[in-house]
Protein backbone atom coordinates (compact mmCIF):
# COMPACT_ATOMS: atom_id res chain seq x y z
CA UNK A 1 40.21 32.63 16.83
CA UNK A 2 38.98 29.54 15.17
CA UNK A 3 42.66 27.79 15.82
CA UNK A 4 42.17 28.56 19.57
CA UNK A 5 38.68 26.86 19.20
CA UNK A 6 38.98 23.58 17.20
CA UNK A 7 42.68 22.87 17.41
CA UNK A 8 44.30 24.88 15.44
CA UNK A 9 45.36 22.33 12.92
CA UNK A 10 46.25 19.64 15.19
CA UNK A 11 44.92 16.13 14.19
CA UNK A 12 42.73 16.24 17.52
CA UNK A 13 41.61 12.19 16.23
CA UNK A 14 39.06 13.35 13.10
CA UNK A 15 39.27 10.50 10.42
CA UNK A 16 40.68 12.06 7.10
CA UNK A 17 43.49 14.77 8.19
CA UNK A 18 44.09 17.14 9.81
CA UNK A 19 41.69 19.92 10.74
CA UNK A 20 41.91 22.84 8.10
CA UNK A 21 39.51 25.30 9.59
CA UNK A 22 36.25 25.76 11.74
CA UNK A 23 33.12 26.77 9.85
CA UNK A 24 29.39 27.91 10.95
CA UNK A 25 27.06 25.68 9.34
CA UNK A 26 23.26 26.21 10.10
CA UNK A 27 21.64 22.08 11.16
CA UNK A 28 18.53 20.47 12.89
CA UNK A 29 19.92 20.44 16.40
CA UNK A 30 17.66 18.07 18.48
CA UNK A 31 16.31 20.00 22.16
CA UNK A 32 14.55 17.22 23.80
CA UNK A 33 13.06 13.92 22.70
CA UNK A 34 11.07 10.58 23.83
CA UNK A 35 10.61 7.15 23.12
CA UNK A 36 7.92 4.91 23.84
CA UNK A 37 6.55 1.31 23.77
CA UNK A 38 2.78 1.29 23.23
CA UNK A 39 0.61 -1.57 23.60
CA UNK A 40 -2.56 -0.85 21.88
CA UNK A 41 -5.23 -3.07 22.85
CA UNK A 42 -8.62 -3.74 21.28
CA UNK A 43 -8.39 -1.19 18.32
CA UNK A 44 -11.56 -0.68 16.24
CA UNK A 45 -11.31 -1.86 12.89
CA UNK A 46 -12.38 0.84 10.46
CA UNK A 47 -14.18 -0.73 7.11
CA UNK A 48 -15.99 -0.08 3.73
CA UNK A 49 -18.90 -1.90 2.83
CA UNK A 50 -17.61 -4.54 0.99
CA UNK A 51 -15.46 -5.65 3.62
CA UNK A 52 -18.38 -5.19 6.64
CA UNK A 53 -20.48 -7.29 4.76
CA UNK A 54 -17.38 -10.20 4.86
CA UNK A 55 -17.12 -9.40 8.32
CA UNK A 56 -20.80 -9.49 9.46
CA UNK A 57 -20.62 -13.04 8.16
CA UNK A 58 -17.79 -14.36 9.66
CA UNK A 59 -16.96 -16.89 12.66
CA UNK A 60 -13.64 -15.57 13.13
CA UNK A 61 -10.94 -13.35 12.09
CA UNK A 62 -6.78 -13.72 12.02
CA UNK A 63 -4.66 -10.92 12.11
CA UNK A 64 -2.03 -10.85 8.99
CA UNK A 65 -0.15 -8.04 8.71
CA UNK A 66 -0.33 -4.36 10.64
CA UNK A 67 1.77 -1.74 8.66
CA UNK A 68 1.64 2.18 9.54
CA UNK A 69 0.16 4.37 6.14
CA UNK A 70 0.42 7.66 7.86
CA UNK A 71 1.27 9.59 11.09
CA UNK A 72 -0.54 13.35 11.31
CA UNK A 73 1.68 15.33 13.58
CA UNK A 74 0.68 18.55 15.15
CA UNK A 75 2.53 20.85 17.32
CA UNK A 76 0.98 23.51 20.18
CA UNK A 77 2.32 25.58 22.86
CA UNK A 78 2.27 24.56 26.40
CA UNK A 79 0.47 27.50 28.25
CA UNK A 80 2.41 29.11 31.30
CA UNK A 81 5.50 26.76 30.35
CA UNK A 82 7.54 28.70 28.50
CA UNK A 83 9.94 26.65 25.68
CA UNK A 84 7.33 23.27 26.54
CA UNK A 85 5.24 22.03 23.58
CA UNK A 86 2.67 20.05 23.03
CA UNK A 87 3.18 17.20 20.40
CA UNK A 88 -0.22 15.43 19.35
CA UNK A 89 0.03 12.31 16.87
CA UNK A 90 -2.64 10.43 14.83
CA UNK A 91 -1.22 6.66 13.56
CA UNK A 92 -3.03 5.54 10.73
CA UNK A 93 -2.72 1.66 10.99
CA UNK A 94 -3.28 -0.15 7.53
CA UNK A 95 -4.77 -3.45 8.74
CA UNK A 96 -5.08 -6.45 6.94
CA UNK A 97 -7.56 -9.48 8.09
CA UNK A 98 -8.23 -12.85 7.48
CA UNK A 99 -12.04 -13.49 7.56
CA UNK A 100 -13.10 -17.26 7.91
CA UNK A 101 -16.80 -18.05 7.11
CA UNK A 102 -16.73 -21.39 8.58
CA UNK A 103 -14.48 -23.55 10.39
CA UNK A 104 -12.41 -25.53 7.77
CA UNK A 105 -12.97 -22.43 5.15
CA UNK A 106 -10.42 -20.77 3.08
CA UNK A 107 -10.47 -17.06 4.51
CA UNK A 108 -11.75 -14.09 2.46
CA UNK A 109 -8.86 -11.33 2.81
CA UNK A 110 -10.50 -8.03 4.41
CA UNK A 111 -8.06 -4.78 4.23
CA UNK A 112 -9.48 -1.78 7.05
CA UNK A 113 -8.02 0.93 8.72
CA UNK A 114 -7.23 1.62 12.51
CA UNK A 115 -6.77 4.71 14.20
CA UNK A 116 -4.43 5.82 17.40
CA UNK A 117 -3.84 8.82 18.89
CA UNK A 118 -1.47 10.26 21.88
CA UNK A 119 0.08 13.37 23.28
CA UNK A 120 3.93 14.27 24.01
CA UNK A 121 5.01 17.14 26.30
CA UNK A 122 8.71 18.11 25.14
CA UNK A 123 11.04 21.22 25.55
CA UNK A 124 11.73 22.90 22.14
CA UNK A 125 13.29 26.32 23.73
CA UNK A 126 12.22 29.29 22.71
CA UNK A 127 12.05 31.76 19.64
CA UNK A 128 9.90 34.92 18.38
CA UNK A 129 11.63 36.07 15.41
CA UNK A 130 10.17 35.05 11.85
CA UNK A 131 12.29 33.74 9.51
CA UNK A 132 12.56 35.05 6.02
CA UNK A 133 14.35 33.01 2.72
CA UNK A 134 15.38 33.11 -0.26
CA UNK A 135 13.66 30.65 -2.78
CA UNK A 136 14.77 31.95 -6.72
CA UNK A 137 12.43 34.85 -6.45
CA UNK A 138 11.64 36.12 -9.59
CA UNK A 139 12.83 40.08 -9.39
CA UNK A 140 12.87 42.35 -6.69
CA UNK A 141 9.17 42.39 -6.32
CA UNK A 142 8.51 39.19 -5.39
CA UNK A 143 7.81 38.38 -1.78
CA UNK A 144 8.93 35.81 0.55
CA UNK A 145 6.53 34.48 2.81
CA UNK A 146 8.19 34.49 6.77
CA UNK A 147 7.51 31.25 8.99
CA UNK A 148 7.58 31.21 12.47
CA UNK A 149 10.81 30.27 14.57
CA UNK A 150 8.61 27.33 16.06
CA UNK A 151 10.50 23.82 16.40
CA UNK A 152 10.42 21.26 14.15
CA UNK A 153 8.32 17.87 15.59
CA UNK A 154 9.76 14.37 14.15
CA UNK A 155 8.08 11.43 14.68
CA UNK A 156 9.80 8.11 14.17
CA UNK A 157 7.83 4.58 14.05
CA UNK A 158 9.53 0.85 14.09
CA UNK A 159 7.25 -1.21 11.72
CA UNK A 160 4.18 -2.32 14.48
CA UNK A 161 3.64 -5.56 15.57
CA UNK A 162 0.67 -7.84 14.76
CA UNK A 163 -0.33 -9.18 18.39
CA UNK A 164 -4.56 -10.41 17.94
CA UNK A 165 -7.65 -9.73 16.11
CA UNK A 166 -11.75 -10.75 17.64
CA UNK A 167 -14.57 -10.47 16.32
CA UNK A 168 -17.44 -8.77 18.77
CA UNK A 169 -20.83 -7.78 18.37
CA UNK A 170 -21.67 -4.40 18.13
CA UNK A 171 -23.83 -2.82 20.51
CA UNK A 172 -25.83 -0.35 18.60
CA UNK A 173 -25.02 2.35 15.99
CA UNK A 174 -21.72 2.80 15.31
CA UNK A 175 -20.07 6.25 16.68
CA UNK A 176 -18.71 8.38 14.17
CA UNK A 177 -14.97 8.45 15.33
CA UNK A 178 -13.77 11.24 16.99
CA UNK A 179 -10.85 12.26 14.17
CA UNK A 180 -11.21 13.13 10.99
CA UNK A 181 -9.38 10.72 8.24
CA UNK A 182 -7.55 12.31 5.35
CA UNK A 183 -8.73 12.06 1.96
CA UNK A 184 -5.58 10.41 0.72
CA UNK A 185 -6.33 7.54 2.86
CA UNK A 186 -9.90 7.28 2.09
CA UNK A 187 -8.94 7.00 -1.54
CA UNK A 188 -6.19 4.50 -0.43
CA UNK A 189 -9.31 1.65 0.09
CA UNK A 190 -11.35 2.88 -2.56
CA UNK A 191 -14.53 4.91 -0.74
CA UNK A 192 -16.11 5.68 2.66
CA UNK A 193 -15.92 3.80 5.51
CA UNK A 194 -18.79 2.51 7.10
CA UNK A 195 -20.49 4.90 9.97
CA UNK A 196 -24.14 3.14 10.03
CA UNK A 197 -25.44 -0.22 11.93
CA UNK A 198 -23.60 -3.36 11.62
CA UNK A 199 -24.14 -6.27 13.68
CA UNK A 200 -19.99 -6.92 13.76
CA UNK A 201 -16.75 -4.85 14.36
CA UNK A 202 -13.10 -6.10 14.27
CA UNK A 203 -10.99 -5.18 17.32
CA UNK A 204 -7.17 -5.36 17.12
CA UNK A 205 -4.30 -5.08 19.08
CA UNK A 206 -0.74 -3.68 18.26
CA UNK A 207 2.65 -3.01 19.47
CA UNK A 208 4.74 -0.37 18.19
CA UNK A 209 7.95 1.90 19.34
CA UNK A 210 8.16 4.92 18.96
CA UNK A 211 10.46 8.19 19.13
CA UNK A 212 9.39 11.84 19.32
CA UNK A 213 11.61 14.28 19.19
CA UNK A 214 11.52 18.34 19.02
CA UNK A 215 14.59 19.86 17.00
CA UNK A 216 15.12 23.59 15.75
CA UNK A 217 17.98 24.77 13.18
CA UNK A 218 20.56 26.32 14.78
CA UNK A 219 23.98 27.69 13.45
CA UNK A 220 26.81 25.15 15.03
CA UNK A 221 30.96 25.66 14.54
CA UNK A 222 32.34 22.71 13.30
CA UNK A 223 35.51 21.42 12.36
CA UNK A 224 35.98 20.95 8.24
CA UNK A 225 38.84 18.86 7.34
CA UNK A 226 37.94 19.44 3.50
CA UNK A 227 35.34 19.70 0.62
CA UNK A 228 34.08 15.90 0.08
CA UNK A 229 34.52 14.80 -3.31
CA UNK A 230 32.98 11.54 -4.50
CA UNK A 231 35.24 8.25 -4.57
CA UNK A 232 34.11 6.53 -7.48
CA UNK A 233 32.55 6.75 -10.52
CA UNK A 234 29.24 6.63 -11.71
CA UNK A 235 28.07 3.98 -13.67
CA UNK A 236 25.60 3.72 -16.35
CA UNK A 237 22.59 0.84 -16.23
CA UNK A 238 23.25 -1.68 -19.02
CA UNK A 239 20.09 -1.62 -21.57
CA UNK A 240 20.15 -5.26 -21.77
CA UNK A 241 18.26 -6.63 -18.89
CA UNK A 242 19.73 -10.19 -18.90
CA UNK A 243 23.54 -8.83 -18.90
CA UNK A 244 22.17 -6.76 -15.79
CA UNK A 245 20.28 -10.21 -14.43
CA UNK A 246 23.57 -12.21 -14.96
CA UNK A 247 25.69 -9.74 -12.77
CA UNK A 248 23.76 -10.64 -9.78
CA UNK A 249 24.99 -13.36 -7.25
CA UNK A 250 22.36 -16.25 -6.27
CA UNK A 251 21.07 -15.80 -3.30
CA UNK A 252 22.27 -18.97 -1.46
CA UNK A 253 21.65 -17.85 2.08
CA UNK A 254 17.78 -17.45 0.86
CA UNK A 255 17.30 -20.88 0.19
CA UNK A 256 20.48 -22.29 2.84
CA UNK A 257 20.04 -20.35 5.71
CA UNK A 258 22.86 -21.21 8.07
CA UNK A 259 22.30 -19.05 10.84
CA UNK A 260 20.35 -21.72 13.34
CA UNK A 261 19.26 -21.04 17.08
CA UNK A 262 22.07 -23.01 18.37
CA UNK A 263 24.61 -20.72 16.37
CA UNK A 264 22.41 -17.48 18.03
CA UNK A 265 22.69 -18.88 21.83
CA UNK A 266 26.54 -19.38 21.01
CA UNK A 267 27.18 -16.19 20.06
CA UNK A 268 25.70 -14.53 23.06
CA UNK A 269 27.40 -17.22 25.71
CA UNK A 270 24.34 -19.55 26.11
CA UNK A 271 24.61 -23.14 26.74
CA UNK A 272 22.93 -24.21 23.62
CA UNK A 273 23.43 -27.88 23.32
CA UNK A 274 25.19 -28.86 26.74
């Protein structure tokens, strides 16, 4: 049965061998999935006190760096569309500012927090049984606790882009925002972010890709050519850290890089130079 399947033993182009025999494995297998290219325009700039005070008394504000602490991903079922769910994501965007007191000042370095969220729709079949496993239990009386046979939701993110940062004037109270931020990040900048009046906010805007994807575990037949067994050895760390220091190569393309625009356009059949 399995010969008639995956060859039967033929070489049917799988690196290694031949094929030995088919085998059932049970793997993440990915129903449906998205990407996207988000342009995020005029962010608020969540901050603590310290860093509202530096920003109430700056001119102006430069954009360093825009990195991604946290993504809060929740799934729900699409009513009336069977095997459709809903995939809602919350970006946490760790932002960090330049704040310039006066024209020819050196900046004061503000760190605050921005907050995005969107919705996916994406077909992740269907399932109603509850799945039951084996962790160690200790004895026949111990009981595993069943999940549902729900799909799994993976969000990927490329590292965002830092596009602008302006300062504007705040018209009124702040809002409390409409999300609720976890504790790990609150602790993450050392206290509460400010909700009461200030007469400035920080507004930022950021690119970033993204790929959402809904994937259940499913039991697949695969060809095995054999078990893999490691090709080398391990190696201990030396305990001296100079004799580990010495076994590393310079870095010469760090200091001599010698890949230049004119060697980029040539490589892709532009005219650089002509």
């Amino acid at each position: 049965m399995s010969e008639n399947i995956m060859g039967g033993g033929h070489d049917d182009g799988f690196p290694g061998g031949n094929i030995k025999e088919s085998v059932c494995i049970n793997a993440p297998r990915i129903y449906d999935s998205c990407s996207d290219k988000d342009c995020l325009e005029d962010l608020p700039v969540l901050l603590t006190k310290p860093g509202q005070c530096l920003i109430d008394k700056a001119t102006s504000v430069r954009l360093n760096n825009v990195s991604v602490c946290n993504v809060a991903v929740s799934l729900q079922q699409v009513p009336f569309h069977n095997g459709f769910y809903a995939v809602d994501m919350t970006f946490y965007f760790d932002v960090s500012l330049d704040a310039f007191m006066a024209p020819n000042a050196l900046p004061m370095p503000v760190k605050g927090l921005a907050v995005f969220s969107k919705r996916a729709v994406l077909f992740g079949s269907e399932g109603s049984v509850k799945v039951y496993t084996s962790d160690c239990a200790d004895g026949p009386e111990a009981l595993s606790t069943p999940t549902q046979n729900c799909p799994k939701a993976v969000v990927q993110v490329a590292e965002p882009i830092a596009l602008s940062a302006r300062l504007s004037e705040r018209r009124g109270p702040c809002p409390m925002p409409p999300y609720r931020i976890p504790e790990s990040i609150l602790r993450r900048y050392g206290g509460e972010f400010v909700q009461s009046e200030s007469n400035k906010e920080v507004l930022v805007s950021i690119g970033i890709f993204s790929i959402v994807q809904l994937e259940r575990n499913v039991q697949m037949l695969i060809p095995a050519l054999d078990f893999c067994m490691p090709k080398k050895e391990c190696i201990s760390s030396s305990e001296d850290p100079c004799e580990l220091f010495s076994s590393i190569e310079f870095p010469t393309s760090e200091f001599f890089p010698n890949d230049t625009p004119c060697d980029r356009n040539k490589r892709f059949g532009c005219g650089c130079g002509e």
